[in-house]
PDB file of N, CA and C in Angstrom:
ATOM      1  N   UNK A   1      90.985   8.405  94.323  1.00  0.00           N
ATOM      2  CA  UNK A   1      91.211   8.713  92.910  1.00  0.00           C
ATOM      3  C   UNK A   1      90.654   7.602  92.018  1.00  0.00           C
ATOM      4  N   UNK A   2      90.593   6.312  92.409  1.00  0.00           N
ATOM      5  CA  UNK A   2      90.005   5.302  91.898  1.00  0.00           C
ATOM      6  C   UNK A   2      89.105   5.160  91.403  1.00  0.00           C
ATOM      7  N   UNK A   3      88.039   6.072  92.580  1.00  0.00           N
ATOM      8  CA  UNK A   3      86.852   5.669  92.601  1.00  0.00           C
ATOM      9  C   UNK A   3      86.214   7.129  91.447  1.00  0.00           C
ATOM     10  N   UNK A   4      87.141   7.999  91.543  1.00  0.00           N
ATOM     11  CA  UNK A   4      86.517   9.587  90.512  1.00  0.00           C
ATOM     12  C   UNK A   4      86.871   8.407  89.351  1.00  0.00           C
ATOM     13  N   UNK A   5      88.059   7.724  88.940  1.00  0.00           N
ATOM     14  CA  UNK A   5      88.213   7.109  87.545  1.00  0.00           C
ATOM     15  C   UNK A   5      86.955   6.418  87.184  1.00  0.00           C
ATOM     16  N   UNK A   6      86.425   5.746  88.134  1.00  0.00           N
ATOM     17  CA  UNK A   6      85.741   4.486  87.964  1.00  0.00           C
ATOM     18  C   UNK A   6      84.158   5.408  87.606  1.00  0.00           C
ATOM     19  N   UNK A   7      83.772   6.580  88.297  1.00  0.00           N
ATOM     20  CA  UNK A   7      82.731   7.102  88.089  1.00  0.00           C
ATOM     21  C   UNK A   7      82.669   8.041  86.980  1.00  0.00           C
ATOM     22  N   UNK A   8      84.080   8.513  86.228  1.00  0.00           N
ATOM     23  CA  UNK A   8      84.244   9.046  84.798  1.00  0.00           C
ATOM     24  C   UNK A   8      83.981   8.205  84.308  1.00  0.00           C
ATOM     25  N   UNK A   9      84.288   7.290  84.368  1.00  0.00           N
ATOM     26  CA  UNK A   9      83.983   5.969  82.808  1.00  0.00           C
ATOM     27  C   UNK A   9      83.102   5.403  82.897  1.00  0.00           C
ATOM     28  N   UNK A  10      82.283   5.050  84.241  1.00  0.00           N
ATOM     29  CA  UNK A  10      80.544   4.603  84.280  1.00  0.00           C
ATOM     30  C   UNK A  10      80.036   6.035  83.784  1.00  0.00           C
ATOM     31  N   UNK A  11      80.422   6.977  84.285  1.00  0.00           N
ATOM     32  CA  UNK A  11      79.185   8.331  83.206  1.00  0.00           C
ATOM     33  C   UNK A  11      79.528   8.516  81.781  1.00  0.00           C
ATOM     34  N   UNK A  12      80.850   8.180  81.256  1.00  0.00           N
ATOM     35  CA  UNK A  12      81.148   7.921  79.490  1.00  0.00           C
ATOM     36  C   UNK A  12      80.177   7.259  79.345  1.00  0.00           C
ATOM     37  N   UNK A  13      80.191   5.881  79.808  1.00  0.00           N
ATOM     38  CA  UNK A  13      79.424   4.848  78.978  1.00  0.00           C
ATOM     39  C   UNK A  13      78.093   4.893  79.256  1.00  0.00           C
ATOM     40  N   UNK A  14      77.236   5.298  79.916  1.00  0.00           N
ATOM     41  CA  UNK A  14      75.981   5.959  80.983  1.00  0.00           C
ATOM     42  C   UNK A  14      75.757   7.002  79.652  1.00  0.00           C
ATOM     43  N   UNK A  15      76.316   7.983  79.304  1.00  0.00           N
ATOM     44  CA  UNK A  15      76.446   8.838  77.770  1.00  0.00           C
ATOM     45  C   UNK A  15      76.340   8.282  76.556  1.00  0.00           C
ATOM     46  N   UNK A  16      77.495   7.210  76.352  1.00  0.00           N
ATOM     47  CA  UNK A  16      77.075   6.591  74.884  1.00  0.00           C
ATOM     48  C   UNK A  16      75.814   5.778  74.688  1.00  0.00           C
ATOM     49  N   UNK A  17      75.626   4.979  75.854  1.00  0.00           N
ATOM     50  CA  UNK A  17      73.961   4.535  76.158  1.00  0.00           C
ATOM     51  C   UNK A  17      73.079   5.263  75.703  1.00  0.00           C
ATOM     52  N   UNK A  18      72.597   6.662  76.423  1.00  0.00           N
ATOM     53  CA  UNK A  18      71.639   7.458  75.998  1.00  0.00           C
ATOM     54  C   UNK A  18      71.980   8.039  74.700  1.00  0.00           C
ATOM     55  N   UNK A  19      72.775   8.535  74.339  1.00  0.00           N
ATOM     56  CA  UNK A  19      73.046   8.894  72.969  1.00  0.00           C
ATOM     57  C   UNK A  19      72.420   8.008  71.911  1.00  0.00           C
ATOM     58  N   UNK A  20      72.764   6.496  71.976  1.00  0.00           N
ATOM     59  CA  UNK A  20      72.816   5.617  71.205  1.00  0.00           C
ATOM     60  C   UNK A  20      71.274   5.329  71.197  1.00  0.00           C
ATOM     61  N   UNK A  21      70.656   5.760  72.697  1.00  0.00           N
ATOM     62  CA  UNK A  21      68.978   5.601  72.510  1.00  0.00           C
ATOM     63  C   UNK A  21      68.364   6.181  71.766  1.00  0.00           C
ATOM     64  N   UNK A  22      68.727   7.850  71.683  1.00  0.00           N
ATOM     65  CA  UNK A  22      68.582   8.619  71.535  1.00  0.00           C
ATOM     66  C   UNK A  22      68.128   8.822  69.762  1.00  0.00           C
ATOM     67  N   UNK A  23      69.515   8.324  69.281  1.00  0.00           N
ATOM     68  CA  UNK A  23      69.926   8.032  67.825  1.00  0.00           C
ATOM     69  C   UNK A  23      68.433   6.997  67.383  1.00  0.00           C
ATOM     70  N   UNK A  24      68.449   5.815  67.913  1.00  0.00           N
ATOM     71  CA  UNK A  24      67.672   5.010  67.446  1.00  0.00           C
ATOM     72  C   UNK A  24      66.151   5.223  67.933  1.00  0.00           C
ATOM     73  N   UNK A  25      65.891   6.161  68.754  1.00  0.00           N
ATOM     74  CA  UNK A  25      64.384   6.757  68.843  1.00  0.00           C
ATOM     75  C   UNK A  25      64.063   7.676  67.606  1.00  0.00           C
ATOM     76  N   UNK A  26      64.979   8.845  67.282  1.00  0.00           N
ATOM     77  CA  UNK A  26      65.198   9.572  65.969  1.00  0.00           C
ATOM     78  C   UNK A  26      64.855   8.473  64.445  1.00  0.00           C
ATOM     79  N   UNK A  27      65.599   7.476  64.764  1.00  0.00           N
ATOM     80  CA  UNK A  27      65.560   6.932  63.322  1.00  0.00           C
ATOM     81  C   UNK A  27      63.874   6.169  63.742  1.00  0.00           C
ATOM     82  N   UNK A  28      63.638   5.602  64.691  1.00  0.00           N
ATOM     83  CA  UNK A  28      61.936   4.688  64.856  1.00  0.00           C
ATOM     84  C   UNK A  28      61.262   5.763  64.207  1.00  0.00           C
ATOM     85  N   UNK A  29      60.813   7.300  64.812  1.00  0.00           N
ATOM     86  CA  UNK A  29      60.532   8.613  64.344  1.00  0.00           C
ATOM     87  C   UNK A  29      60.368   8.894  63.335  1.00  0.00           C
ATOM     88  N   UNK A  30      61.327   8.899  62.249  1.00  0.00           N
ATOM     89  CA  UNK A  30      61.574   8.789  61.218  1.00  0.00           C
ATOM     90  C   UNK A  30      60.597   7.765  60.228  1.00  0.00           C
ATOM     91  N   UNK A  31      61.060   6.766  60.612  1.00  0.00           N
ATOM     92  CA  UNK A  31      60.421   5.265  60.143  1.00  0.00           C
ATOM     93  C   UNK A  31      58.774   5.594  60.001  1.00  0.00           C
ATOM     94  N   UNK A  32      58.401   5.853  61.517  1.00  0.00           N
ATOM     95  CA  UNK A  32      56.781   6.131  61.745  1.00  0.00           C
ATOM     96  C   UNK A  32      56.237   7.007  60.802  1.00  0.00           C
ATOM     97  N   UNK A  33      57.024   8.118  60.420  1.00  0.00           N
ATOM     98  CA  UNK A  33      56.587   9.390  60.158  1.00  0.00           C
ATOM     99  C   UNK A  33      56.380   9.035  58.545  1.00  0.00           C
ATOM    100  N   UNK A  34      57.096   8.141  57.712  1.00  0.00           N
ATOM    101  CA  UNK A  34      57.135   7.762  56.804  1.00  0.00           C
ATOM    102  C   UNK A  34      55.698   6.792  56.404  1.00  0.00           C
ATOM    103  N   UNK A  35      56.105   5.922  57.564  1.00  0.00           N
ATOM    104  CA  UNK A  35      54.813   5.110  56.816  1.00  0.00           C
ATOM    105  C   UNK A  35      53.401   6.119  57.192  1.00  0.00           C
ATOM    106  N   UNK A  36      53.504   6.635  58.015  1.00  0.00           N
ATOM    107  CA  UNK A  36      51.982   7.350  58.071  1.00  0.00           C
ATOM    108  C   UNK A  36      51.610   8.479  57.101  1.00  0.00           C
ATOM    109  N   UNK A  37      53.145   8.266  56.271  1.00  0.00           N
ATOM    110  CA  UNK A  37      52.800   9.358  55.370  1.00  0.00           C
ATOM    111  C   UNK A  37      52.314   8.650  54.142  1.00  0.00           C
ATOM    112  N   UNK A  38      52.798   7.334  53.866  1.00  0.00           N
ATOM    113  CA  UNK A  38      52.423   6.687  53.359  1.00  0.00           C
ATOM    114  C   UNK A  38      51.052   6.063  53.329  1.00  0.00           C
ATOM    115  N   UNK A  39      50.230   6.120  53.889  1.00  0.00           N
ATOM    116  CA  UNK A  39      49.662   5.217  54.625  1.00  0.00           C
ATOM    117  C   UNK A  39      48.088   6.648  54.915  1.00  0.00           C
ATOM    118  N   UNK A  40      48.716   7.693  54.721  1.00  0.00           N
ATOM    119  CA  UNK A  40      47.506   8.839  54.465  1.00  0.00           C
ATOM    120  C   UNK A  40      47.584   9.024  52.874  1.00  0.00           C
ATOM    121  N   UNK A  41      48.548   9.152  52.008  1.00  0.00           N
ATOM    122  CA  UNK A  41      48.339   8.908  50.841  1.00  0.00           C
ATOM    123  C   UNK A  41      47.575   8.330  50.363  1.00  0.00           C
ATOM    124  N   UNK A  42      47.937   7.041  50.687  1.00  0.00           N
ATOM    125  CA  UNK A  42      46.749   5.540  50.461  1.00  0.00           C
ATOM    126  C   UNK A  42      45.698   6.158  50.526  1.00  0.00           C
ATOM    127  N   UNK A  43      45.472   6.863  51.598  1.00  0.00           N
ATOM    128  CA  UNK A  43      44.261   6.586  52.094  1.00  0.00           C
ATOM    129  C   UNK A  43      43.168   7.747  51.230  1.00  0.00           C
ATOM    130  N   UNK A  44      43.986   8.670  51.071  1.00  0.00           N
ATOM    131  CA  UNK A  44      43.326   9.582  50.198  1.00  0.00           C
ATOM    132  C   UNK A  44      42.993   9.438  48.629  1.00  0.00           C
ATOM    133  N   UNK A  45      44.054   8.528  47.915  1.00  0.00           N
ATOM    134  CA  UNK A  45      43.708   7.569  46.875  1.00  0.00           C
ATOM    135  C   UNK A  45      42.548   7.132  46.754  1.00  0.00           C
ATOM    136  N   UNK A  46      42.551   5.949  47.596  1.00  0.00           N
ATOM    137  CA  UNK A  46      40.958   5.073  48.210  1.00  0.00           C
ATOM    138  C   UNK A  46      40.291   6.807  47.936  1.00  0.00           C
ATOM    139  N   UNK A  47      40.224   7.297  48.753  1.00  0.00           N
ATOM    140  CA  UNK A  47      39.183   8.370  48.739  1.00  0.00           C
ATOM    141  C   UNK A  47      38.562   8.703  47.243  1.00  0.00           C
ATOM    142  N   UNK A  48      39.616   9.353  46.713  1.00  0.00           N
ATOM    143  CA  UNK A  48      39.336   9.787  45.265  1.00  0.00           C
ATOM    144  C   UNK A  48      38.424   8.868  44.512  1.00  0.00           C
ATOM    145  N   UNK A  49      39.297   7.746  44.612  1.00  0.00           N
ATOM    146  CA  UNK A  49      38.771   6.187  43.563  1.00  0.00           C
ATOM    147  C   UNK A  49      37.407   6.184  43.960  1.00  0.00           C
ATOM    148  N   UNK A  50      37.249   5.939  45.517  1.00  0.00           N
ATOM    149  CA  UNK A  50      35.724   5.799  45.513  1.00  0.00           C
ATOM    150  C   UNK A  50      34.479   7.431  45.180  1.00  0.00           C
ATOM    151  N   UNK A  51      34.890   8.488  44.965  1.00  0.00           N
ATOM    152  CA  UNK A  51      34.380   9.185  44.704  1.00  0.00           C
ATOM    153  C   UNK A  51      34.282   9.723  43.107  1.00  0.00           C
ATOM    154  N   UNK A  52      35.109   8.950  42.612  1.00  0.00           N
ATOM    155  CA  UNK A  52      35.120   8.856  40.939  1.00  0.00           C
ATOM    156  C   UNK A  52      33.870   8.161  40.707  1.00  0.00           C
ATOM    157  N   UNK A  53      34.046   7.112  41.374  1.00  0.00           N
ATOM    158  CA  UNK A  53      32.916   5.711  41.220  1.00  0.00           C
ATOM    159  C   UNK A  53      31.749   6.253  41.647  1.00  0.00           C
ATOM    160  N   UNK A  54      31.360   7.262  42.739  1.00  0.00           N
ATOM    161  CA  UNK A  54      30.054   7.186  43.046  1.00  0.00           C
ATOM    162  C   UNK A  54      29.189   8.264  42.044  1.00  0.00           C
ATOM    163  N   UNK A  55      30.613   9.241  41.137  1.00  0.00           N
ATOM    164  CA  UNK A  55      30.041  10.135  40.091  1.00  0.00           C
ATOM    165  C   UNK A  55      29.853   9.446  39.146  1.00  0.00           C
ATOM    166  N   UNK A  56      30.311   8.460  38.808  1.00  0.00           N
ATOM    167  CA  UNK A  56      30.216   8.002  37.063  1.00  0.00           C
ATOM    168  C   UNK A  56      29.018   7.462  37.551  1.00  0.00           C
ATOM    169  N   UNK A  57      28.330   6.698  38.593  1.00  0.00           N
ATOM    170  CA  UNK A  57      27.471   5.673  38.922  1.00  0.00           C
ATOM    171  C   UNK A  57      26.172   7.294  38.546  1.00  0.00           C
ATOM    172  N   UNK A  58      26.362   8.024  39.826  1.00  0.00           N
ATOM    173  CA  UNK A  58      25.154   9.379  39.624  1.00  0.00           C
ATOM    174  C   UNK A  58      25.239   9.527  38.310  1.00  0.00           C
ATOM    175  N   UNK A  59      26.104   9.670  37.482  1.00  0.00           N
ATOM    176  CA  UNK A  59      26.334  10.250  35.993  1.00  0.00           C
ATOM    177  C   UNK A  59      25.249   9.268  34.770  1.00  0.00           C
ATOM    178  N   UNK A  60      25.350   8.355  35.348  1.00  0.00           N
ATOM    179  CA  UNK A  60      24.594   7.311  34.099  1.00  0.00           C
ATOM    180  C   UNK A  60      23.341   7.450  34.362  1.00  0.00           C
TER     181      UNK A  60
END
């Protein structure tokens, strides 16, 4: 009976482990998903800016 106790409460905590990985892979995820959203914005900015510039330049 000891040993079923002892192997319920190593698989609880064996559970809150992965859970708790689990949680903080979700939030990294999150994090990533943000800056690359950020970070394609940018990038499409840059885009624009330099294609403003290469019309006003053709334009003159």
């Amino acid at each position: 009976a000891d040993e079923i106790q002892q192997l319920k409460k190593t698989t609880g905590s064996l559970r809150d482990e992965l859970e708790s990985a689990q949680y903080q892979l979700e939030e990294e995820v999150q994090k990533t998903r943000l800056q690359n959203r950020n970070e394609i914005r940018h990038l499409k900015q840059t885009v624009e800016r330099l294609r403003d510039e290469l019309e006003d330049k053709h334009a003159q």
